[in-house]
PDB file of N, CA and C in Angstrom:
ATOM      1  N   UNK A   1     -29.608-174.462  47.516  1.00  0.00           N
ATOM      2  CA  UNK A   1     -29.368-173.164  46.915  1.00  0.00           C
ATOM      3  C   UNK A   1     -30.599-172.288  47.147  1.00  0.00           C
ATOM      4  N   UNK A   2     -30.643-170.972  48.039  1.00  0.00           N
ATOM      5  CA  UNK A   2     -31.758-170.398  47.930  1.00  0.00           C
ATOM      6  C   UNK A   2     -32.065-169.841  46.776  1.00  0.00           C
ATOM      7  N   UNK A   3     -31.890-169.734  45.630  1.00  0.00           N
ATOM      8  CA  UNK A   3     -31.713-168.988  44.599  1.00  0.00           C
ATOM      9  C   UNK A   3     -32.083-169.612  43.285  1.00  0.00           C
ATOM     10  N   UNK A   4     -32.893-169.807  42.323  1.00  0.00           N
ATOM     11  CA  UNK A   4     -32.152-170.748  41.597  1.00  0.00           C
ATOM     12  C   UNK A   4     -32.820-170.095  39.892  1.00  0.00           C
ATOM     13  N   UNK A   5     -32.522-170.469  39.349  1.00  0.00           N
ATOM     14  CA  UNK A   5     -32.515-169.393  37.551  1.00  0.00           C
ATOM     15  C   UNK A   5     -33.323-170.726  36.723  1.00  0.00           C
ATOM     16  N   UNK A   6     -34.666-169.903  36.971  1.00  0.00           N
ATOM     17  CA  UNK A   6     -35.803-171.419  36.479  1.00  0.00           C
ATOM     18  C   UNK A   6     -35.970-171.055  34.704  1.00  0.00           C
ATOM     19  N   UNK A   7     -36.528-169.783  34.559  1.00  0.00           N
ATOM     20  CA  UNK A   7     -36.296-169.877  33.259  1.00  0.00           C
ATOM     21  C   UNK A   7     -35.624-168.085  32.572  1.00  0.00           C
ATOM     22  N   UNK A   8     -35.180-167.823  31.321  1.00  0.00           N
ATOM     23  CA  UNK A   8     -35.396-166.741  31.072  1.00  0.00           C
ATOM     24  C   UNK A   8     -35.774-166.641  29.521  1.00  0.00           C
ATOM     25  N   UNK A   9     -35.692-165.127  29.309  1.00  0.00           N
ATOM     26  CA  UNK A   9     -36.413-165.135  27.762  1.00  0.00           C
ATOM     27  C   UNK A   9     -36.428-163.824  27.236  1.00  0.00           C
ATOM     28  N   UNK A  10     -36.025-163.169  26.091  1.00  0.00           N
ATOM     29  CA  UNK A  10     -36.299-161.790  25.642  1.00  0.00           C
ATOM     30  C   UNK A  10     -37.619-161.920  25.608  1.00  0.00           C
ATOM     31  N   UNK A  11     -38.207-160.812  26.120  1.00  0.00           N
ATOM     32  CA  UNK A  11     -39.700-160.365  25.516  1.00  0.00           C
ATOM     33  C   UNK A  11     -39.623-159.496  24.687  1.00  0.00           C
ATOM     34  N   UNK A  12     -38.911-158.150  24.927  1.00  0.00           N
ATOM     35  CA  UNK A  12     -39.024-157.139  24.090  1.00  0.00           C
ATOM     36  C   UNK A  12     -37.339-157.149  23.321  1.00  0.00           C
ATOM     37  N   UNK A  13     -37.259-156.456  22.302  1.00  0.00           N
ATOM     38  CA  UNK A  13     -36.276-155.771  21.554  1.00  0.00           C
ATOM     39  C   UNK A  13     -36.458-154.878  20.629  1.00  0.00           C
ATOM     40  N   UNK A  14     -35.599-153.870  20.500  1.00  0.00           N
ATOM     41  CA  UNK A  14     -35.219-153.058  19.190  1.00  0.00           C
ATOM     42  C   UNK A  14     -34.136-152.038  19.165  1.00  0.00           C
ATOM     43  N   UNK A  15     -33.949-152.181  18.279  1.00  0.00           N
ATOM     44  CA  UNK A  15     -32.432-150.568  17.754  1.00  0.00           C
ATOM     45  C   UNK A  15     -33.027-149.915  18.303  1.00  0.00           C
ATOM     46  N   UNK A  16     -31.559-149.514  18.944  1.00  0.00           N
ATOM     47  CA  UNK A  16     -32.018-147.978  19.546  1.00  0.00           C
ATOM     48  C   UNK A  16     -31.838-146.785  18.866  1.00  0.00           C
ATOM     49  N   UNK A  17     -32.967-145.904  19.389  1.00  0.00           N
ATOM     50  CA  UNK A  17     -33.103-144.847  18.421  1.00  0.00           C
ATOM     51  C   UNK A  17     -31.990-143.666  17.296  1.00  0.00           C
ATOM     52  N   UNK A  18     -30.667-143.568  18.775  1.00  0.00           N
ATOM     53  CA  UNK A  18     -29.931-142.705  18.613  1.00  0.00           C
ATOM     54  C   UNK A  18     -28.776-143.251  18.284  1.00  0.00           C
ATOM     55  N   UNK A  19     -28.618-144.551  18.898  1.00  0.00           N
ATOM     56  CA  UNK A  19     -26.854-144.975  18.766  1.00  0.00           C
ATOM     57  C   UNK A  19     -27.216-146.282  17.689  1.00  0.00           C
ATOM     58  N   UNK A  20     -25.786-146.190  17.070  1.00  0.00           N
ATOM     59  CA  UNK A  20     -25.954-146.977  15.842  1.00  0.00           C
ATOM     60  C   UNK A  20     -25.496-148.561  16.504  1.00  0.00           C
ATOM     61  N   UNK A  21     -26.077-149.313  16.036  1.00  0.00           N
ATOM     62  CA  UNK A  21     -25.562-150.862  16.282  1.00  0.00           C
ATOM     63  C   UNK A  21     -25.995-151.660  18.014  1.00  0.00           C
ATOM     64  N   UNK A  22     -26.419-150.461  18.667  1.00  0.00           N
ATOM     65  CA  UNK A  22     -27.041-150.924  19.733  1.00  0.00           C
ATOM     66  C   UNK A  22     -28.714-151.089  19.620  1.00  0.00           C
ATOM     67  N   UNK A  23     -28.490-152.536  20.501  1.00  0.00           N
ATOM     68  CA  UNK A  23     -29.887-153.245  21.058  1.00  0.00           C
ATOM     69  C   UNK A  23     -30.398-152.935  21.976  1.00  0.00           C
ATOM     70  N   UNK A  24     -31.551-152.593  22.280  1.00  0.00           N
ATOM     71  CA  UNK A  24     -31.678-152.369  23.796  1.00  0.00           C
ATOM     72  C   UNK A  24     -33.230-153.520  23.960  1.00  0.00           C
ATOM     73  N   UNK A  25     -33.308-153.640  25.093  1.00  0.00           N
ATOM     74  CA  UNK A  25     -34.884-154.388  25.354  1.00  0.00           C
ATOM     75  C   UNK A  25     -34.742-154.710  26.736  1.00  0.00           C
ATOM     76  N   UNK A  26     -35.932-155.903  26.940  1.00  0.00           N
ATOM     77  CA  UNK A  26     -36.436-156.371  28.303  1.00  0.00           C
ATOM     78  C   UNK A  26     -35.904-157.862  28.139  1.00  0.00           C
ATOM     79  N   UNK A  27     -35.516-158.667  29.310  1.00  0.00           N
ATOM     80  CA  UNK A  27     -35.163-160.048  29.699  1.00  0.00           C
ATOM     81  C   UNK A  27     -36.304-160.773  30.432  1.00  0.00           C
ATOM     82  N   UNK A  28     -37.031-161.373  30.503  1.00  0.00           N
ATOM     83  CA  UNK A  28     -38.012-161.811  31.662  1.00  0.00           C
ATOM     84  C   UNK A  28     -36.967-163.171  32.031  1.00  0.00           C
ATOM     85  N   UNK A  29     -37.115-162.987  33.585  1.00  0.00           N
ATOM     86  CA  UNK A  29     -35.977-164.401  33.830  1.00  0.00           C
ATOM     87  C   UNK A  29     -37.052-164.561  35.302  1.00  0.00           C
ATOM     88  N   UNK A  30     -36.987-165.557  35.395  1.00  0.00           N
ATOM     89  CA  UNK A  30     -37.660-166.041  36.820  1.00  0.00           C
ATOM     90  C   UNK A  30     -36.795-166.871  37.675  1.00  0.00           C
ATOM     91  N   UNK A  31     -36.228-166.437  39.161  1.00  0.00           N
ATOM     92  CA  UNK A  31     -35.440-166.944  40.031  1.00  0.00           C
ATOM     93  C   UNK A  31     -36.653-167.383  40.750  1.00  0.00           C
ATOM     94  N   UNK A  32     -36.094-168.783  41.746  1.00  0.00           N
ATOM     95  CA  UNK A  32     -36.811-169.661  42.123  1.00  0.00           C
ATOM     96  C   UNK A  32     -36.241-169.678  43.712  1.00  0.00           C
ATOM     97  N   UNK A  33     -37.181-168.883  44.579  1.00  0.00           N
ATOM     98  CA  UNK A  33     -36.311-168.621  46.339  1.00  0.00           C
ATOM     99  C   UNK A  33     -36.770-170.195  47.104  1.00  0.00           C
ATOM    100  N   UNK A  34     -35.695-170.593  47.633  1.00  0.00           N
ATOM    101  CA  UNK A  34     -36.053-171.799  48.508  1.00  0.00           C
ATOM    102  C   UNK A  34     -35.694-171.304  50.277  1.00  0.00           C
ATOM    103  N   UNK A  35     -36.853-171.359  50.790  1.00  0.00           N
ATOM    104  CA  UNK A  35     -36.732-170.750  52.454  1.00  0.00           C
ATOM    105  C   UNK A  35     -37.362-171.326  53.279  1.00  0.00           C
ATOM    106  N   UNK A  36     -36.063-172.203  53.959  1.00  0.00           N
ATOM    107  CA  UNK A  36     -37.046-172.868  54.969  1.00  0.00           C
ATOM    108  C   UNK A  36     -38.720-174.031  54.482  1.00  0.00           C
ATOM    109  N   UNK A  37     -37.514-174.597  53.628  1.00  0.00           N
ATOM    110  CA  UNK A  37     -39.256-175.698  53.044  1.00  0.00           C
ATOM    111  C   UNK A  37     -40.277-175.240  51.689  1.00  0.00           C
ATOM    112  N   UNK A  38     -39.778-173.911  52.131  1.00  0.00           N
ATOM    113  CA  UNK A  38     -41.011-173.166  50.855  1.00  0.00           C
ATOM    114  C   UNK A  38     -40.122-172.946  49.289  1.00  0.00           C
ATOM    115  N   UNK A  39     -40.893-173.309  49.001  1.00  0.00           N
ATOM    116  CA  UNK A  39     -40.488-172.466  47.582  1.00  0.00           C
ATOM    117  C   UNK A  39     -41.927-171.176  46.632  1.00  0.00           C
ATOM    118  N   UNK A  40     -40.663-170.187  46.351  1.00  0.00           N
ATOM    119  CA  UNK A  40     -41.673-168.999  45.747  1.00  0.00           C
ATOM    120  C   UNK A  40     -40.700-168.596  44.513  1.00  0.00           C
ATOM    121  N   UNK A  41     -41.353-168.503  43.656  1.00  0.00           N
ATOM    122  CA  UNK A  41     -41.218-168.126  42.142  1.00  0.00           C
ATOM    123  C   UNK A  41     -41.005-166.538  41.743  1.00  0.00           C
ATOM    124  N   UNK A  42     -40.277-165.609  41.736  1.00  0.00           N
ATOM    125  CA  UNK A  42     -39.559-164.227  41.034  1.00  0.00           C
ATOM    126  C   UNK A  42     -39.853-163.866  40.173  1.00  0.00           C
ATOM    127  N   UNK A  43     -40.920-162.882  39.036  1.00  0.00           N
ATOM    128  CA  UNK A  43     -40.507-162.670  38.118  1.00  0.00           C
ATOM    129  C   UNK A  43     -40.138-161.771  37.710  1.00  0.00           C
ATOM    130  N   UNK A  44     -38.667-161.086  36.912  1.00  0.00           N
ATOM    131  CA  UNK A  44     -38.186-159.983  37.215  1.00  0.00           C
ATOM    132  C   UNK A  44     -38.163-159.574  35.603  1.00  0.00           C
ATOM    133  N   UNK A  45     -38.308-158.689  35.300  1.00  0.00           N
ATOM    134  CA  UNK A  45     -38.365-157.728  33.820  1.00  0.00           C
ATOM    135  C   UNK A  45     -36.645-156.962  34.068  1.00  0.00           C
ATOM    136  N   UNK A  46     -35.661-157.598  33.206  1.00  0.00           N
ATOM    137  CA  UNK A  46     -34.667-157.040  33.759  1.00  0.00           C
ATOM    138  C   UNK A  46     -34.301-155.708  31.914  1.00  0.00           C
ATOM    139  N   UNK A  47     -33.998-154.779  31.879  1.00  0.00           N
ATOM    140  CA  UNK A  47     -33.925-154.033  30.670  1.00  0.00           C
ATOM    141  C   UNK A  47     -32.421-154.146  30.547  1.00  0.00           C
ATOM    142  N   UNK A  48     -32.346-154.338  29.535  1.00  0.00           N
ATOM    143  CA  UNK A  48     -30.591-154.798  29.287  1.00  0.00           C
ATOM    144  C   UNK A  48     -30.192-154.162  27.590  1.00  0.00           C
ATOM    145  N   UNK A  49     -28.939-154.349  27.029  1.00  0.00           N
ATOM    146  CA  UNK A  49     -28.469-153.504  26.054  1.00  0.00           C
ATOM    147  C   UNK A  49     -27.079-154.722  25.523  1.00  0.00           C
ATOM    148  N   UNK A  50     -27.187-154.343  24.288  1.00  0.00           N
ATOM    149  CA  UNK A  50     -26.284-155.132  23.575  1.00  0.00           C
ATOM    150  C   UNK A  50     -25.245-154.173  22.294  1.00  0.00           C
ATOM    151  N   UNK A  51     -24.184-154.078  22.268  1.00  0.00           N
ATOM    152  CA  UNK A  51     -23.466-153.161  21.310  1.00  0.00           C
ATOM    153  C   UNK A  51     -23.247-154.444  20.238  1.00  0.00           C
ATOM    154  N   UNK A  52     -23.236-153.473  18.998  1.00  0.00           N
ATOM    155  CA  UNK A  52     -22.778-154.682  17.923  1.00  0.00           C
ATOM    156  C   UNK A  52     -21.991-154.093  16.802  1.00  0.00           C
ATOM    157  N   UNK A  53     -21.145-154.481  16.356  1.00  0.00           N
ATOM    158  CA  UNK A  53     -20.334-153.379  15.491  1.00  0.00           C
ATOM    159  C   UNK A  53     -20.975-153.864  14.089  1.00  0.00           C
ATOM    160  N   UNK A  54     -21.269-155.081  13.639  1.00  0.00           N
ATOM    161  CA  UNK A  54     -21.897-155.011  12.424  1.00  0.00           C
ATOM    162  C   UNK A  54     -23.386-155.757  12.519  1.00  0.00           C
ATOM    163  N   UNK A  55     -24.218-155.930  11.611  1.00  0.00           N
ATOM    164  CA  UNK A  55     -24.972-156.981  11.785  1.00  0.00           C
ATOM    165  C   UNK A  55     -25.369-158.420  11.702  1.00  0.00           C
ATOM    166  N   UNK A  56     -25.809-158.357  13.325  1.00  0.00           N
ATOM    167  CA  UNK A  56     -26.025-159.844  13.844  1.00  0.00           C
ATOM    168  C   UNK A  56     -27.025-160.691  13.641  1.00  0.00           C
ATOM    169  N   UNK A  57     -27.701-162.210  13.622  1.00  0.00           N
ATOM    170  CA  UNK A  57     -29.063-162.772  13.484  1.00  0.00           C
ATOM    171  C   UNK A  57     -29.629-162.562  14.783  1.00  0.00           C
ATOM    172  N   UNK A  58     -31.124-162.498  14.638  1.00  0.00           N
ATOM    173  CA  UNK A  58     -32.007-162.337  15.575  1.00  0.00           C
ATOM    174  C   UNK A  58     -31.446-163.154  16.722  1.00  0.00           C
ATOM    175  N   UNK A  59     -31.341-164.855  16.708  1.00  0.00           N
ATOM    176  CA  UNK A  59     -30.362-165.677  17.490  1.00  0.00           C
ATOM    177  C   UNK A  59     -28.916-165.056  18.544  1.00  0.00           C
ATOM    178  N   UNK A  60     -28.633-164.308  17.319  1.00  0.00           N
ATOM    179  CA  UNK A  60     -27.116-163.414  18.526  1.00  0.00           C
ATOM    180  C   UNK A  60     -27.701-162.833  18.807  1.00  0.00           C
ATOM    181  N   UNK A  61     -28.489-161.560  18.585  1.00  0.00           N
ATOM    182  CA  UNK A  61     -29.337-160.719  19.121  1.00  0.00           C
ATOM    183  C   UNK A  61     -29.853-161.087  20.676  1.00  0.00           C
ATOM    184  N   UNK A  62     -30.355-162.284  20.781  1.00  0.00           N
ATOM    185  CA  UNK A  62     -31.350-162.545  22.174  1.00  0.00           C
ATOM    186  C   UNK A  62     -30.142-163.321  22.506  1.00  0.00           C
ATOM    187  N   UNK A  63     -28.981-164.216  22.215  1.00  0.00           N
ATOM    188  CA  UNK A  63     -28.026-164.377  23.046  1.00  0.00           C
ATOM    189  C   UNK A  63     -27.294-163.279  23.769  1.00  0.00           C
ATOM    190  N   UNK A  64     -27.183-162.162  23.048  1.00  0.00           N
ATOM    191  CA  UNK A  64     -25.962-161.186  23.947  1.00  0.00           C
ATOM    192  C   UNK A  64     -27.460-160.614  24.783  1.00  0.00           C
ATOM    193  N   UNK A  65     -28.613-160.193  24.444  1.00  0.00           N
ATOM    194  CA  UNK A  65     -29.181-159.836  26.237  1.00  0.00           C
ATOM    195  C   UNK A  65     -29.537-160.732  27.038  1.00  0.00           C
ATOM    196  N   UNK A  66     -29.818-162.277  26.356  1.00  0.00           N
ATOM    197  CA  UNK A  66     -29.843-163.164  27.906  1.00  0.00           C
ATOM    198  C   UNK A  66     -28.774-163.238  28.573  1.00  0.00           C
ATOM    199  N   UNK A  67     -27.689-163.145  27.949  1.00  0.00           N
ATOM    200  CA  UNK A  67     -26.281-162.778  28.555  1.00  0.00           C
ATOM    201  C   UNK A  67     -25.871-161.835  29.751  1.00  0.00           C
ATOM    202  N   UNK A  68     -26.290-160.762  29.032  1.00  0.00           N
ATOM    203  CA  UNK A  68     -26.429-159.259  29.840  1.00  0.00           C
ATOM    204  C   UNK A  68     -27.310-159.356  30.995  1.00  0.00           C
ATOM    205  N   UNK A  69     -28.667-160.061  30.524  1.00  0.00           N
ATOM    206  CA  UNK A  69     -29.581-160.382  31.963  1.00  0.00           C
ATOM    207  C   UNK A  69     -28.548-161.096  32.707  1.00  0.00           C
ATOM    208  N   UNK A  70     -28.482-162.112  32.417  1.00  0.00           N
ATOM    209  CA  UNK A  70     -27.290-163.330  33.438  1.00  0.00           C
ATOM    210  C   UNK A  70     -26.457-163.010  34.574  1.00  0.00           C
ATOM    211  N   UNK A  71     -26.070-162.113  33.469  1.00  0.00           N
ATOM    212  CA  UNK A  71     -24.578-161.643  34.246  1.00  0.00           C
ATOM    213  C   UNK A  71     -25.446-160.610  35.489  1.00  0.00           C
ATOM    214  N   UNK A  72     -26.214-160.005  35.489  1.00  0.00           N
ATOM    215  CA  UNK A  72     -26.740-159.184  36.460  1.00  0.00           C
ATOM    216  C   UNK A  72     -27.911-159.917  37.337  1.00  0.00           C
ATOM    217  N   UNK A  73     -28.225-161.092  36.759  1.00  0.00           N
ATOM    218  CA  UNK A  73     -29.031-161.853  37.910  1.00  0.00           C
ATOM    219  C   UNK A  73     -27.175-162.504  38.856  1.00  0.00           C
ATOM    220  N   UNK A  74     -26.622-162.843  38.299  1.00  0.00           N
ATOM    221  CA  UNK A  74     -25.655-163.393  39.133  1.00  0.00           C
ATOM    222  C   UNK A  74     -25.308-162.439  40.340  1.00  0.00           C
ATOM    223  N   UNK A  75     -25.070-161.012  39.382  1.00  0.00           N
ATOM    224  CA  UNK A  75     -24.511-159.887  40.738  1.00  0.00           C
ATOM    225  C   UNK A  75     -25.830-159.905  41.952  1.00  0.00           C
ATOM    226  N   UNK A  76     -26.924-160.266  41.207  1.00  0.00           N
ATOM    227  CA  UNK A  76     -27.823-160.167  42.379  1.00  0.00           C
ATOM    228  C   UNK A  76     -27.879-161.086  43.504  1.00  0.00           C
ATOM    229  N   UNK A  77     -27.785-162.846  42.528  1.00  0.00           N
ATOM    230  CA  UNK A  77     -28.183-163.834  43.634  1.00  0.00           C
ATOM    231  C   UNK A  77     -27.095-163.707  44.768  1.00  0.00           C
ATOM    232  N   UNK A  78     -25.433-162.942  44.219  1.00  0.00           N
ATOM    233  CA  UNK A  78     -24.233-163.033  45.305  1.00  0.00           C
ATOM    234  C   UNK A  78     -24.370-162.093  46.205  1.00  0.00           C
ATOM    235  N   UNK A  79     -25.477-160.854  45.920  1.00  0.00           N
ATOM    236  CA  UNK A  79     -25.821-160.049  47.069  1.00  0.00           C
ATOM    237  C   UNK A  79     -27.117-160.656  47.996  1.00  0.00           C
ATOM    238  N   UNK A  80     -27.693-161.191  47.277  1.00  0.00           N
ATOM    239  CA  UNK A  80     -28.719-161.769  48.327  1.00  0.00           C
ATOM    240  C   UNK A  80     -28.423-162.838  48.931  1.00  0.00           C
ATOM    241  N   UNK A  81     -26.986-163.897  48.805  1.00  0.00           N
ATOM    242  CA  UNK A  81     -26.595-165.297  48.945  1.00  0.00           C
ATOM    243  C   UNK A  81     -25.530-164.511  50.355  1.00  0.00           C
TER     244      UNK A  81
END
């Protein structure tokens, strides 16, 4: 697999200013490129957003943006794969 999803992690979060029930923050996720023998390490700051109609624990909170990261490292590794 040239590609591979070594670790990820919220760094940042908070309500956003204007809209009610939305999360917004940063994902740090690190993809792992394998080329030709080598391996090199990614680290990407991805900013992602979470809607919530009531309130959630900190726990759902960083599940729905590692989520949101996920889903957009995937659209990436299938454009670079």
């Amino acid at each position: 697999m040239p590609h591979e999803l070594i670790d990820i992690a919220v760094t940042e979060k908070h309500d956003h200013p204007h809209l009610k029930g939305r999360v917004t923050g940063k994902v740090r996720v690190i993809l792992r490129e394998s080329l030709d023998g080598h391996e090199t390490d990614h680290e990407l700051f991805i900013p992602v957003w979470a809607q919530f109609a009531e309130s959630k624990s900190e726990g759902d909170v960083d599940m729905a943006l590692m989520l949101k990261a996920a889903a957009i490292v995937t659209r990436l590794k299938a454009n670079l794969g």
